[in-house]
C-alpha atoms as a PDB file:
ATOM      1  CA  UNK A   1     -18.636 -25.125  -9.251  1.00  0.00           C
ATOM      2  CA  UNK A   2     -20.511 -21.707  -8.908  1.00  0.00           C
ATOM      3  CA  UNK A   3     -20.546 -19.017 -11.089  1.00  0.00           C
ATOM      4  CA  UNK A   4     -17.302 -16.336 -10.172  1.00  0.00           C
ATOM      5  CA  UNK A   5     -17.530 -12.546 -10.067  1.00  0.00           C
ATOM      6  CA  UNK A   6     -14.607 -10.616 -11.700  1.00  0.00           C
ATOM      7  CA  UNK A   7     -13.502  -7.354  -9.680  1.00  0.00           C
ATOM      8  CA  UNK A   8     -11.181  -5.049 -11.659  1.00  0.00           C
ATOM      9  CA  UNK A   9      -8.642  -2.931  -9.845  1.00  0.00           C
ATOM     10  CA  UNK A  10      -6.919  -0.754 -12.643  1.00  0.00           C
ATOM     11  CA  UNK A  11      -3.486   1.532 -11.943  1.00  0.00           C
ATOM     12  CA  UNK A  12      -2.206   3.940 -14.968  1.00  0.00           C
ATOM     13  CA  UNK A  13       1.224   5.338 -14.099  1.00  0.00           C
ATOM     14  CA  UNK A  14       2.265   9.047 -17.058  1.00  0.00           C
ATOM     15  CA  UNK A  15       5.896   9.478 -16.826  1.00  0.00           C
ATOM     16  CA  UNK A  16       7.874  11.759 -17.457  1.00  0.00           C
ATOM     17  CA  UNK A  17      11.036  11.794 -20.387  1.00  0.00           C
ATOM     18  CA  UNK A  18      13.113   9.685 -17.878  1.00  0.00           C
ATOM     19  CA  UNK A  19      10.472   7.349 -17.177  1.00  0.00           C
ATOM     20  CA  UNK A  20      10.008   8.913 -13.046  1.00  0.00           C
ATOM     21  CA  UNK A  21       6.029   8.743 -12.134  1.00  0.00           C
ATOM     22  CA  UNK A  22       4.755  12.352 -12.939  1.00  0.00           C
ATOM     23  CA  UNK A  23       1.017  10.893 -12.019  1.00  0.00           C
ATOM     24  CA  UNK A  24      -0.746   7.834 -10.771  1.00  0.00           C
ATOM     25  CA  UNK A  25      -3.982   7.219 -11.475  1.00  0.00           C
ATOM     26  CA  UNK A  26      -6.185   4.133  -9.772  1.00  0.00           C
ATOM     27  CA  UNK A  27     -10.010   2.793 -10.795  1.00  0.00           C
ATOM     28  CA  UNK A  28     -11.680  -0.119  -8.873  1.00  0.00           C
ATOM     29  CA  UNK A  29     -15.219  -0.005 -10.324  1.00  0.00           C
ATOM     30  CA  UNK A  30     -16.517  -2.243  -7.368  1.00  0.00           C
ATOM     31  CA  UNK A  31     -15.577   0.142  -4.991  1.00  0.00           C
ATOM     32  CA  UNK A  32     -16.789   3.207  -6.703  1.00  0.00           C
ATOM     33  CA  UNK A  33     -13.608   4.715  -8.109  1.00  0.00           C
ATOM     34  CA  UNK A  34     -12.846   5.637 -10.809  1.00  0.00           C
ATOM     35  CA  UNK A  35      -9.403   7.543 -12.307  1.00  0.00           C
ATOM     36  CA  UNK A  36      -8.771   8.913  -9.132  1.00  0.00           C
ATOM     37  CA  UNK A  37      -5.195  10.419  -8.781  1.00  0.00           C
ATOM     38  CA  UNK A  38      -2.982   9.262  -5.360  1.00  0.00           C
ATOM     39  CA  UNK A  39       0.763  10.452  -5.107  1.00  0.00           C
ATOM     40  CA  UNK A  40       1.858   7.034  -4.090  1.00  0.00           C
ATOM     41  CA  UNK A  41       1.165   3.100  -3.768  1.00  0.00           C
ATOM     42  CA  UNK A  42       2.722  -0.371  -2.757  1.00  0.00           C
ATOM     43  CA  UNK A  43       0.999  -3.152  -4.473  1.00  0.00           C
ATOM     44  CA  UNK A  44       2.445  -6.649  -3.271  1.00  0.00           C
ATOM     45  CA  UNK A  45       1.509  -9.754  -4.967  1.00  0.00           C
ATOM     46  CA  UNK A  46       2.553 -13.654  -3.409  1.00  0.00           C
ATOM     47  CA  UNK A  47       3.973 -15.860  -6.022  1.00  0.00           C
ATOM     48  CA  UNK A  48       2.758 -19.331  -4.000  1.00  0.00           C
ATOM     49  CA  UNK A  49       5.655 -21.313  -6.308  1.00  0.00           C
ATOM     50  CA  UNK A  50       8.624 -19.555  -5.929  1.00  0.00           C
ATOM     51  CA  UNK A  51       7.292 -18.788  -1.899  1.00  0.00           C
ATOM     52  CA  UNK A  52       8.130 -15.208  -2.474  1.00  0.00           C
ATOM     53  CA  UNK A  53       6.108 -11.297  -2.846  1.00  0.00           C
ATOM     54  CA  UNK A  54       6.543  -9.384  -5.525  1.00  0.00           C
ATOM     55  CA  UNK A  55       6.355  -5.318  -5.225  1.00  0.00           C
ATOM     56  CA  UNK A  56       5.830  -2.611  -7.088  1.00  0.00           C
ATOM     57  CA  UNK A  57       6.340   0.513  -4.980  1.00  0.00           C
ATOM     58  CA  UNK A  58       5.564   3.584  -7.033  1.00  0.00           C
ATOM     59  CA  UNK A  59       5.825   7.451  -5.828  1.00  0.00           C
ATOM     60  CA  UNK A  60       5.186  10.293  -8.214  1.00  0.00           C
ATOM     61  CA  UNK A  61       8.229  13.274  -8.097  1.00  0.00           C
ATOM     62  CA  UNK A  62       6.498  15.879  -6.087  1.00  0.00           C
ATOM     63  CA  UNK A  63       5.166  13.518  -3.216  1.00  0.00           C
ATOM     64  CA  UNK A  64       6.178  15.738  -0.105  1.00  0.00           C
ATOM     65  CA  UNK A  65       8.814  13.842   2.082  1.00  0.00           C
ATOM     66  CA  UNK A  66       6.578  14.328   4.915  1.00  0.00           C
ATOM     67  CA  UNK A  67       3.591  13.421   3.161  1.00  0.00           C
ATOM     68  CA  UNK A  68       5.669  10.065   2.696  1.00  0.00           C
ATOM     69  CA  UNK A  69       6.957   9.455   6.166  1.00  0.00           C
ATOM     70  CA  UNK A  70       2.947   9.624   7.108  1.00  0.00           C
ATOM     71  CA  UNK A  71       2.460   7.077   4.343  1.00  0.00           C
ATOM     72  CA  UNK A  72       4.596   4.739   5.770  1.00  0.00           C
ATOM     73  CA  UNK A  73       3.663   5.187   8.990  1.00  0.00           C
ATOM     74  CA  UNK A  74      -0.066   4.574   7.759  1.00  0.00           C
ATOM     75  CA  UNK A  75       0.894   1.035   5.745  1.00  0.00           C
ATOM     76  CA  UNK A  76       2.819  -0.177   8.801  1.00  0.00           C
ATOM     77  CA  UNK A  77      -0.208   0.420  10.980  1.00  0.00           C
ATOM     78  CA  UNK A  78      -2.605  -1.330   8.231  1.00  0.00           C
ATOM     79  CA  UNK A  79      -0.418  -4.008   7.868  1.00  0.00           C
ATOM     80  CA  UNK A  80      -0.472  -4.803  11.470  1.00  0.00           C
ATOM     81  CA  UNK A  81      -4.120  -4.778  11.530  1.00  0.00           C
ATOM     82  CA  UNK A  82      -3.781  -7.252   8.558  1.00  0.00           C
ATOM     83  CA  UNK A  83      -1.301  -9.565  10.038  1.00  0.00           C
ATOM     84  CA  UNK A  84      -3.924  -9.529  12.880  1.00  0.00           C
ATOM     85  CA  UNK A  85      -7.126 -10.316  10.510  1.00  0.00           C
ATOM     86  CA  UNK A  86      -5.664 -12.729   8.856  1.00  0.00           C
ATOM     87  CA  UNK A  87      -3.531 -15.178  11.846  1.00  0.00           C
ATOM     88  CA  UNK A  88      -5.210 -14.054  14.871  1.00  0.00           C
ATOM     89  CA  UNK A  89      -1.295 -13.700  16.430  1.00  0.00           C
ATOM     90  CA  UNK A  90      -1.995 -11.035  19.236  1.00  0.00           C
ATOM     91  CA  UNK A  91       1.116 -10.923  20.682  1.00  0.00           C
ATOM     92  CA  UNK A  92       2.787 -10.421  17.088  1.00  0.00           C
ATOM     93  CA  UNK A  93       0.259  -8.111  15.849  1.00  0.00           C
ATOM     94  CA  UNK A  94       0.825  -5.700  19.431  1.00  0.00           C
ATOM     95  CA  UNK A  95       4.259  -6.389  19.028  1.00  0.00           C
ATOM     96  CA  UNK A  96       4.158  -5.089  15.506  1.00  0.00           C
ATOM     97  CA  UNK A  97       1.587  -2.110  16.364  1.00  0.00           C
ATOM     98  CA  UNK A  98       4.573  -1.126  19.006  1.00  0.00           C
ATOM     99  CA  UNK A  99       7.047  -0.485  16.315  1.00  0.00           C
ATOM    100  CA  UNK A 100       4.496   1.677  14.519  1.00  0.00           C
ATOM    101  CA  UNK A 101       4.264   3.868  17.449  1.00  0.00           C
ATOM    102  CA  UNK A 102       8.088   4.432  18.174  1.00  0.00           C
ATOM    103  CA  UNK A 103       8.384   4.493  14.016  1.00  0.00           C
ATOM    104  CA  UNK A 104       5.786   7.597  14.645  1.00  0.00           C
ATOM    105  CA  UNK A 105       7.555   9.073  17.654  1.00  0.00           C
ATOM    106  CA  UNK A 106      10.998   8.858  16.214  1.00  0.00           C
ATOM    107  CA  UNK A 107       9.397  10.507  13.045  1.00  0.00           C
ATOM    108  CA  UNK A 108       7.702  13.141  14.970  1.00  0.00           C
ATOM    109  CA  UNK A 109       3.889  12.076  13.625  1.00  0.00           C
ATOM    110  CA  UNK A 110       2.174  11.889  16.816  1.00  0.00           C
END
């Protein structure tokens, strides 16, 4: 076997007396950051045993509701792109990259 690289991605969460995210903070050496702030994140994880993902959705108390809605709208369209990448599935992946666009339209993004 070869020798493996380790890549650290690091998130620090401050909260406030009731424990609701006041800041985020996110470092990923590899990629040149380091302790930058972001006002939300999703982080999913696939546990191959028990066949299911694990979350940890995290939004700090002044994220803007319509800085949130563009957030979504944003991971939806990644995530199609994704789905795309990683199966190839064209028909899903327009299929999917149609609900982003009436998600947007209903929302008023676009």
């Amino acid at each position: 076997m070869g020798n493996t690289v380790k890549s650290k991605i690091e998130l620090n969460v401050e909260l406030d007396e009731n424990r609701v995210p006041e800041k985020l903070f996110w470092s990923a050496e590899d990629g040149g950051i380091s302790n930058e702030e972001a006002k939300a994140m999703m982080l999913s994880v696939w546990d191959d045993k028990a066949k299911e993902m694990l979350r940890i959705d995290l939004w700090t108390k002044d994220m803007p509701v319509d800085d949130m809605k563009i957030f979504f709208h944003q991971t939806l369209v990644a995530m199609a792109n994704t789905f795309n990448r990683a199966t190839q599935d064209e028909k899903m992946t327009a299929t999917m990259k149609d609900f982003c666009d009436y998600f947007a339209e209903k929302l008023e993004l676009k």
